[in-house]
C-alpha atoms as a PDB file:
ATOM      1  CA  UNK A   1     116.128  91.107  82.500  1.00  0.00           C
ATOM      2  CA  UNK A   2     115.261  88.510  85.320  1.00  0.00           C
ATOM      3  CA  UNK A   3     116.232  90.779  88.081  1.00  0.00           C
ATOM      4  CA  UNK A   4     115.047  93.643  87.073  1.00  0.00           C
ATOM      5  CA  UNK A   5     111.651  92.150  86.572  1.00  0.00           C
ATOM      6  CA  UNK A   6     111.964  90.929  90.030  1.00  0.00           C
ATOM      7  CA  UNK A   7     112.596  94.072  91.426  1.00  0.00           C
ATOM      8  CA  UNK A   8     109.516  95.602  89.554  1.00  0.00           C
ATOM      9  CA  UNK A   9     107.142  92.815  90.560  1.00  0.00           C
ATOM     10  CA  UNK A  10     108.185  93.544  94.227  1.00  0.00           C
ATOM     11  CA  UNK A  11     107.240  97.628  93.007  1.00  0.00           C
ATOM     12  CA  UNK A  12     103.885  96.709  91.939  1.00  0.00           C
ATOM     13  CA  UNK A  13     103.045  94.236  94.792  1.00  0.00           C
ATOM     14  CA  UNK A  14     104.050  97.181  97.371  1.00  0.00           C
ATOM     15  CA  UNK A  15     101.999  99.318  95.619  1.00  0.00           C
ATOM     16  CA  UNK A  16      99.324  97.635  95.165  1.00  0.00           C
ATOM     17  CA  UNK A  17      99.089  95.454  98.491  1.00  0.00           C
ATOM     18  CA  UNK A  18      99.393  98.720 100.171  1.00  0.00           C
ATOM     19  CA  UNK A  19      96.511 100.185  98.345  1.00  0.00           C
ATOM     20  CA  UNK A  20      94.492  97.549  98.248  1.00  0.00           C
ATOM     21  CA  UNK A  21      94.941  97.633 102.766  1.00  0.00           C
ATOM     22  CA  UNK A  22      94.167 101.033 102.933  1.00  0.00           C
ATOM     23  CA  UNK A  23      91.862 102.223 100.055  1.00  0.00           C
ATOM     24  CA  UNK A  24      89.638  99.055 100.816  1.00  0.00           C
ATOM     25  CA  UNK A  25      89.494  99.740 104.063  1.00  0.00           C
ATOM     26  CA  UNK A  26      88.844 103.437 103.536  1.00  0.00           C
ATOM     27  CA  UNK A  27      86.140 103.096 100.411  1.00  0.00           C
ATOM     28  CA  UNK A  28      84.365 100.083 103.018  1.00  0.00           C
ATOM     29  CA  UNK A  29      83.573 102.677 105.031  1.00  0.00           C
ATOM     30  CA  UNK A  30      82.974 105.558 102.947  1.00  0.00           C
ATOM     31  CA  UNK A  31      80.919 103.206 101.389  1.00  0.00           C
ATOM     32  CA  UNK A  32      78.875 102.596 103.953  1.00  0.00           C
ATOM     33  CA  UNK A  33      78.678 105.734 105.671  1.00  0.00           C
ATOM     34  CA  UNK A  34      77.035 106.690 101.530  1.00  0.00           C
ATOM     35  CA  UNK A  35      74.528 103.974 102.259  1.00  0.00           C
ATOM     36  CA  UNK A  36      73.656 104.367 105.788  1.00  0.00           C
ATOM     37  CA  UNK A  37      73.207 108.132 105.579  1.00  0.00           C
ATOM     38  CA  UNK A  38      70.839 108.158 102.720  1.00  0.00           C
ATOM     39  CA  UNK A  39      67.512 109.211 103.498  1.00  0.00           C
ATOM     40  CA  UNK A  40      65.292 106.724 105.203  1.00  0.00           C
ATOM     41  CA  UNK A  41      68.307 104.823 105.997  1.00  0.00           C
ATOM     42  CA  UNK A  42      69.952 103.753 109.237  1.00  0.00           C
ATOM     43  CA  UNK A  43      71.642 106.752 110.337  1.00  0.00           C
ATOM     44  CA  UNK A  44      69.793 109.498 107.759  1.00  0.00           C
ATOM     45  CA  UNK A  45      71.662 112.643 107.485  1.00  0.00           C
ATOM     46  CA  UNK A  46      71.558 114.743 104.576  1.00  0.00           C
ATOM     47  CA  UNK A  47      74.227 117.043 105.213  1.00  0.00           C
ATOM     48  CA  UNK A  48      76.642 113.911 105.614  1.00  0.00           C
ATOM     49  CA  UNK A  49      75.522 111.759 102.556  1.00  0.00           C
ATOM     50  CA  UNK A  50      75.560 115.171 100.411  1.00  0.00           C
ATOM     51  CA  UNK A  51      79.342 115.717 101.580  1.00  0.00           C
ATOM     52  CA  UNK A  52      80.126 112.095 101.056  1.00  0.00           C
ATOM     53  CA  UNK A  53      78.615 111.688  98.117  1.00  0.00           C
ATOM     54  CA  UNK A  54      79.928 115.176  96.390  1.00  0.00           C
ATOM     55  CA  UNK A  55      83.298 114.410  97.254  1.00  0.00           C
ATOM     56  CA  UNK A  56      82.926 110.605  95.352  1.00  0.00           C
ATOM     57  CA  UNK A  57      81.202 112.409  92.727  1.00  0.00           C
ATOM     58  CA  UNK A  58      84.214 115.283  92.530  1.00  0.00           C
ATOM     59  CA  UNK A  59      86.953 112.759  92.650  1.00  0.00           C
ATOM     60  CA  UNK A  60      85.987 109.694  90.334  1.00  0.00           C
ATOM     61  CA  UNK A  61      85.866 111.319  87.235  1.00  0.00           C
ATOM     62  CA  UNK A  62      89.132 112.774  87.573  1.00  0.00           C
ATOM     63  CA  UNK A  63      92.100 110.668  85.271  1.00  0.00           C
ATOM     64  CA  UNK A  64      94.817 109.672  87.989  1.00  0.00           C
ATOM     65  CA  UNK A  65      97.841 111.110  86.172  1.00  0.00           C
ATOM     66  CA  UNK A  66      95.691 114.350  86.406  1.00  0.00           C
ATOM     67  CA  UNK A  67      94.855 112.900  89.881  1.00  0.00           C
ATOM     68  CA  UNK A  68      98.140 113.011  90.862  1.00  0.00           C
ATOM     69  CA  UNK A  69      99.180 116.697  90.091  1.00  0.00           C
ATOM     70  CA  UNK A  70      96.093 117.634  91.571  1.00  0.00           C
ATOM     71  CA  UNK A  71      97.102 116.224  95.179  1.00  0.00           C
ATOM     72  CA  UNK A  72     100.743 116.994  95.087  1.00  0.00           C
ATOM     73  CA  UNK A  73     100.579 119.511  97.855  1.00  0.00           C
ATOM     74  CA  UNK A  74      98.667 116.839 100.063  1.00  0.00           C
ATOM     75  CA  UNK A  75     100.728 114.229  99.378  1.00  0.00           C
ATOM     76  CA  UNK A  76     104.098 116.245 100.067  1.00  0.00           C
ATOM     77  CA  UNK A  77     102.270 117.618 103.443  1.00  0.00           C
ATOM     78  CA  UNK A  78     101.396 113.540 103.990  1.00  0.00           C
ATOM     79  CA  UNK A  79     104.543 111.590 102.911  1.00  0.00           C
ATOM     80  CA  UNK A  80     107.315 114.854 102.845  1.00  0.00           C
ATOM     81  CA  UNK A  81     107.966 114.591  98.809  1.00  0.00           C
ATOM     82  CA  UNK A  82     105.759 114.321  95.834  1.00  0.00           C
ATOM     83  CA  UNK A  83     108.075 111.498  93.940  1.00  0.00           C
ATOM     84  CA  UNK A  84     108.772 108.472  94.627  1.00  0.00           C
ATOM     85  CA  UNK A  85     106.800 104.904  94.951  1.00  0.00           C
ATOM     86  CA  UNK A  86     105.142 106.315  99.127  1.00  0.00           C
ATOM     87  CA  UNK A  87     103.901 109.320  97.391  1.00  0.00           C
ATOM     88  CA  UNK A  88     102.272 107.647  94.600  1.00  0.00           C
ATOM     89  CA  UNK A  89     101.056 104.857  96.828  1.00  0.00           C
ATOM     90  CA  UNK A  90      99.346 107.467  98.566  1.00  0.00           C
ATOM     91  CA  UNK A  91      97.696 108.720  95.984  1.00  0.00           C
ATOM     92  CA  UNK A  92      96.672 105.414  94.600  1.00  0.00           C
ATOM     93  CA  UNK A  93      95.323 104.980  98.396  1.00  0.00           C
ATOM     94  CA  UNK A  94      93.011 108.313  97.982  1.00  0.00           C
ATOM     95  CA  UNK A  95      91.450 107.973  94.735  1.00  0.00           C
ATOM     96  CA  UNK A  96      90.669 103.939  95.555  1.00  0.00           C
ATOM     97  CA  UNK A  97      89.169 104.522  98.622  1.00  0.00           C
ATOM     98  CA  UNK A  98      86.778 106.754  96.569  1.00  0.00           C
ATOM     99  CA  UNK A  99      86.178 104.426  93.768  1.00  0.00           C
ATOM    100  CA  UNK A 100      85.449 101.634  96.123  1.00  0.00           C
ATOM    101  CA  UNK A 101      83.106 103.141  98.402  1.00  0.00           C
ATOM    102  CA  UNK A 102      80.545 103.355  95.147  1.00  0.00           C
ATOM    103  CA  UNK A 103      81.222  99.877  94.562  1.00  0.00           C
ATOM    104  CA  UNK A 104      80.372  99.738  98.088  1.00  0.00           C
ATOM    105  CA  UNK A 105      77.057 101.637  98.181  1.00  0.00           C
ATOM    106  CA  UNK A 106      75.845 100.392  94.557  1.00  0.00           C
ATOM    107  CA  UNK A 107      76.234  96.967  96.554  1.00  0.00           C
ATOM    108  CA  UNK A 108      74.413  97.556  99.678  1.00  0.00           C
ATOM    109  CA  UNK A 109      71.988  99.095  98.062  1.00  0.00           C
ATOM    110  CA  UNK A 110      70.805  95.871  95.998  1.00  0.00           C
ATOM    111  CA  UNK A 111      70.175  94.464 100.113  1.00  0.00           C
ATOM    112  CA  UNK A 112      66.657  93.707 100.395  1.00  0.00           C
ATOM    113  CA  UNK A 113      65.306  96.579 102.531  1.00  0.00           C
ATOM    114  CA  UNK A 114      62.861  94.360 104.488  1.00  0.00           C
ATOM    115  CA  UNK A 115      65.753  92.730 106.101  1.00  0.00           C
ATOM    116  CA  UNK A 116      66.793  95.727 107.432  1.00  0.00           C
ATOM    117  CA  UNK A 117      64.157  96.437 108.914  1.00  0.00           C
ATOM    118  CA  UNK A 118      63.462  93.563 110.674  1.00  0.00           C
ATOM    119  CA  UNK A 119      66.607  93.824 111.994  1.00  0.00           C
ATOM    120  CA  UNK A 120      65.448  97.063 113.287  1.00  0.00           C
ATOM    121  CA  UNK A 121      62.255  95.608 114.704  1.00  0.00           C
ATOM    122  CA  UNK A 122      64.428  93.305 116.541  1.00  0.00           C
ATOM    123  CA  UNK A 123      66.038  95.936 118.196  1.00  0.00           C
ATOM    124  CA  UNK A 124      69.355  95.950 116.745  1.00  0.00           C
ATOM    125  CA  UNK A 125      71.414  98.719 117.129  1.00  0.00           C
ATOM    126  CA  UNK A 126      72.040 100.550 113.399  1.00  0.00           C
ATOM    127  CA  UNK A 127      76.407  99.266 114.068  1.00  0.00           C
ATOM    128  CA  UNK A 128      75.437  95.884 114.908  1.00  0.00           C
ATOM    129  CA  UNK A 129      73.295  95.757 111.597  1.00  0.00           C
ATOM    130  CA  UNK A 130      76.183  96.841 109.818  1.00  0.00           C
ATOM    131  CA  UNK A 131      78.353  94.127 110.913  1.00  0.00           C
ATOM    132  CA  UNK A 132      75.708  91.295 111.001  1.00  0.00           C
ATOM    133  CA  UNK A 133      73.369  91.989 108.048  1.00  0.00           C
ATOM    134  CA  UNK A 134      74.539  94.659 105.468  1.00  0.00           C
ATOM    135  CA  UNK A 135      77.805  93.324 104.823  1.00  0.00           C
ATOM    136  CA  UNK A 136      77.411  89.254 105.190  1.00  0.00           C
ATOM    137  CA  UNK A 137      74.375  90.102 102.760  1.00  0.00           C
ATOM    138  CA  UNK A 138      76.361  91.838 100.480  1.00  0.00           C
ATOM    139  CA  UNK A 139      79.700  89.961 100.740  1.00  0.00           C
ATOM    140  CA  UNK A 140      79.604  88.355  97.740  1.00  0.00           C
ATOM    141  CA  UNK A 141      79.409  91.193  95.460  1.00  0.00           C
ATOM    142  CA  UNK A 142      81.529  93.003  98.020  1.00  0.00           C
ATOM    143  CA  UNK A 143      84.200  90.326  97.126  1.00  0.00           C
ATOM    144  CA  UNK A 144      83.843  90.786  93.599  1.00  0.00           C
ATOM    145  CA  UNK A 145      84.123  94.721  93.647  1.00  0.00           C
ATOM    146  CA  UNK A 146      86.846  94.179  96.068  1.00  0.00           C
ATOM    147  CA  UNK A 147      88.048  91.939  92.636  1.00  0.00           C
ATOM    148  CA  UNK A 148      87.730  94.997  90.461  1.00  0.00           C
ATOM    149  CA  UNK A 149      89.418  97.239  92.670  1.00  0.00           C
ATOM    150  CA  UNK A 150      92.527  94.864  92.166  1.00  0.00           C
ATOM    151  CA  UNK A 151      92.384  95.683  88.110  1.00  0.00           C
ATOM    152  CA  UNK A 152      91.885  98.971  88.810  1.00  0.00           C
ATOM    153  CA  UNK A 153      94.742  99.497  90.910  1.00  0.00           C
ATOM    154  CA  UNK A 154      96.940  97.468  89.135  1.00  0.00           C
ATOM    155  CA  UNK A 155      96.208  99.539  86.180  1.00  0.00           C
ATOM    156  CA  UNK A 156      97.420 102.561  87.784  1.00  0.00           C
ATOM    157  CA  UNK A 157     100.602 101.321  89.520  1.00  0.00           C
ATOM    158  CA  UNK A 158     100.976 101.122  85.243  1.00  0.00           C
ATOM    159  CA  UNK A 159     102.200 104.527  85.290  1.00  0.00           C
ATOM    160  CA  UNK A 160     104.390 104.709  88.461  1.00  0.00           C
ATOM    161  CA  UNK A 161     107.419 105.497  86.636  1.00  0.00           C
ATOM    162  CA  UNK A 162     106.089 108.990  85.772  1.00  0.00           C
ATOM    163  CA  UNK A 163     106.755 109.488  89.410  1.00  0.00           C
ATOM    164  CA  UNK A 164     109.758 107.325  90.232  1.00  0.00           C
ATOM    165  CA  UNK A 165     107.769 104.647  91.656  1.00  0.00           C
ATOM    166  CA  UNK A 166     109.473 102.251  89.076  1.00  0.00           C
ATOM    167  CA  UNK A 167     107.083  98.825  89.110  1.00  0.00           C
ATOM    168  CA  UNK A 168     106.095  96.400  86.127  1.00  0.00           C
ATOM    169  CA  UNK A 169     104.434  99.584  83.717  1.00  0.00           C
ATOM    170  CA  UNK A 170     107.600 101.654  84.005  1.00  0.00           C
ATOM    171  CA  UNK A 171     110.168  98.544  82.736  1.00  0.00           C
ATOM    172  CA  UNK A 172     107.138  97.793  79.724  1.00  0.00           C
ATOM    173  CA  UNK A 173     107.845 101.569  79.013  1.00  0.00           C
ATOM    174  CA  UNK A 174     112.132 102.331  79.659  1.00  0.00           C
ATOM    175  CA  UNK A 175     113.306  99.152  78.445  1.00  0.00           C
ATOM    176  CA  UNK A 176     110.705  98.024  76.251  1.00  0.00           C
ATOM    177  CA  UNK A 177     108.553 100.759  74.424  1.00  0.00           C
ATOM    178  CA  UNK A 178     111.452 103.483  74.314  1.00  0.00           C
ATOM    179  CA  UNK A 179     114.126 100.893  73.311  1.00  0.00           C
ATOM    180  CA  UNK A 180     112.024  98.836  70.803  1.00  0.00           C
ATOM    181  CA  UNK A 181     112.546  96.097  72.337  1.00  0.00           C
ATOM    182  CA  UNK A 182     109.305  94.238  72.262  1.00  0.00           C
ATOM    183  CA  UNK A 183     110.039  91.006  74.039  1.00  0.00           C
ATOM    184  CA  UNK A 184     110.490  93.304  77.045  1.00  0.00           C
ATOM    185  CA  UNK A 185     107.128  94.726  77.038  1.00  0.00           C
ATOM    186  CA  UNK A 186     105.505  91.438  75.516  1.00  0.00           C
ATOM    187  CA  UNK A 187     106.759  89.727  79.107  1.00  0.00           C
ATOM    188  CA  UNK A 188     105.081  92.678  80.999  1.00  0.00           C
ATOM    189  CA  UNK A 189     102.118  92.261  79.596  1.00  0.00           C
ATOM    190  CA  UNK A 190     102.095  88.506  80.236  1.00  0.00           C
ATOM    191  CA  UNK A 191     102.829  88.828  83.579  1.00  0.00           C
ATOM    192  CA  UNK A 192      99.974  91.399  84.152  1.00  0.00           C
ATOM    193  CA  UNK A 193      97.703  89.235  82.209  1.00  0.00           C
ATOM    194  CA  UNK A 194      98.761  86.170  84.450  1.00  0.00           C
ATOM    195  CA  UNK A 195      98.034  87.886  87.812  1.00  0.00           C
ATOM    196  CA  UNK A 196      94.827  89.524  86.847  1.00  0.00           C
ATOM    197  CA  UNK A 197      93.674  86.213  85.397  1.00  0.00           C
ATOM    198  CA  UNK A 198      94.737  84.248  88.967  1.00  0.00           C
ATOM    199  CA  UNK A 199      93.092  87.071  91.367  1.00  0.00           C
ATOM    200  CA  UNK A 200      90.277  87.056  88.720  1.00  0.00           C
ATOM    201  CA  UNK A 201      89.944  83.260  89.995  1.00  0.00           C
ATOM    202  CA  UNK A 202      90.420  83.713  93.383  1.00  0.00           C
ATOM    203  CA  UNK A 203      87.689  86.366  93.795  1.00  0.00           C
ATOM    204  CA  UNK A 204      85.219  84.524  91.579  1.00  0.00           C
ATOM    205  CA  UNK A 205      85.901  81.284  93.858  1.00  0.00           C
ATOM    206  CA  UNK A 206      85.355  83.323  97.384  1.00  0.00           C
ATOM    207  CA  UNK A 207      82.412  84.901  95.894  1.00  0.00           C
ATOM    208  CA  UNK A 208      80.669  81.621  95.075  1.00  0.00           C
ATOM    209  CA  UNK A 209      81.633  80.574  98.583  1.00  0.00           C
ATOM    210  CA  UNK A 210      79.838  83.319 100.395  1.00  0.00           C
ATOM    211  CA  UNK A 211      76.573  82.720  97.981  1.00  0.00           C
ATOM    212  CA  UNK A 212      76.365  78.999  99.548  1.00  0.00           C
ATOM    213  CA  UNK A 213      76.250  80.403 102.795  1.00  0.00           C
END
């Protein structure tokens, strides 16, 4: 089963590397676009944070495998197909972004106004508060939702195989579940357990860094 654990692992990591990139990146700035649009914020704009924040709300709650009938026409428009491991990478990039960027707000949000607005007084422009007081502020937490996105996304490369994305969940399932063989899916699980417990560790570590300085 060695190489065909290999060849999962590299699934997974493709998947979830790649969502990880672009949801991040995505939900960061949803995120704060949520925070700074609020009223009495930054750059207040109702419209916008109503959008934003209806769209989060509308998408969250929604179960991925549901998720991913759902934006089959959009991901076929996107990517050309609605199978295969881009098309579910895709959609594992959409509905991250949106389940990081409330990480993100509920984050910024816990920033001590008053240092916003004496950044303000000083004359900073709302961009260069962004980049020089929101987010070194909240980088710590930022780290460790960044942490929880991992888990999360890992969780729902689980059921790639429903769309021929193959990965670690579909061997657990073919070759162990269907085919009772349990040592198959035991090894899975290990080997989920193993990297969730090392990135666990690495984002606790980072986090701790960025709270000394």
């Amino acid at each position: 089963m060695a190489p065909l654990l290999l060849e999962a692992l590299g699934q997974t990591a493709y998947m979830v590397l790649i969502t990880l990139a672009a949801g991040g990146v995505v939900g960061l700035a949803l995120g704060i676009g949520l925070y700074v649009t609020r009223s009495g914020n930054l750059l207040a704009n109702r419209a916008t944070f109503t959008i934003l924040n209806l769209g989060v709300n509308i998408v969250r709650p929604i179960p991925f495998i549901i998720f991913l009938v759902a934006l089959g026409p959009l991901t076929k428009l996107v990517t050309g197909r609605i199978i295969g491991i881009e098309a579910f990478t895709f959609a594992m990039c959409f509905m991250a972004a949106f389940v990081f960027s409330r990480l993100v707000e509920q984050n910024l949000l816990s920033i001590d106004p008053g240092v916003v607005e004496a950044a303000r007084a000083m004359g900073a422009s709302p961009l260069r508060i962004i980049l020089t007081v929101l987010i070194p502020e909240a980088l710590a937490p930022l780290i460790l939702g960044y942490t929880f996105l991992f888990v999360g996304v890992l969780d729902m490369s689980a059921i790639g195989g429903y769309l021929g994305a193959g990965g670690l969940g579909d061997v657990a399932i073919v070759y162990g579940y269907q085919q009772y063989d349990w040592a198959v899916t035991a090894t899975v699980v290990v080997i989920i357990v193993i990297i969730v417990q090392l990135v666990q560790w690495l984002g606790n570590s980072l986090a701790k860094r960025a709270l000394r300085r």
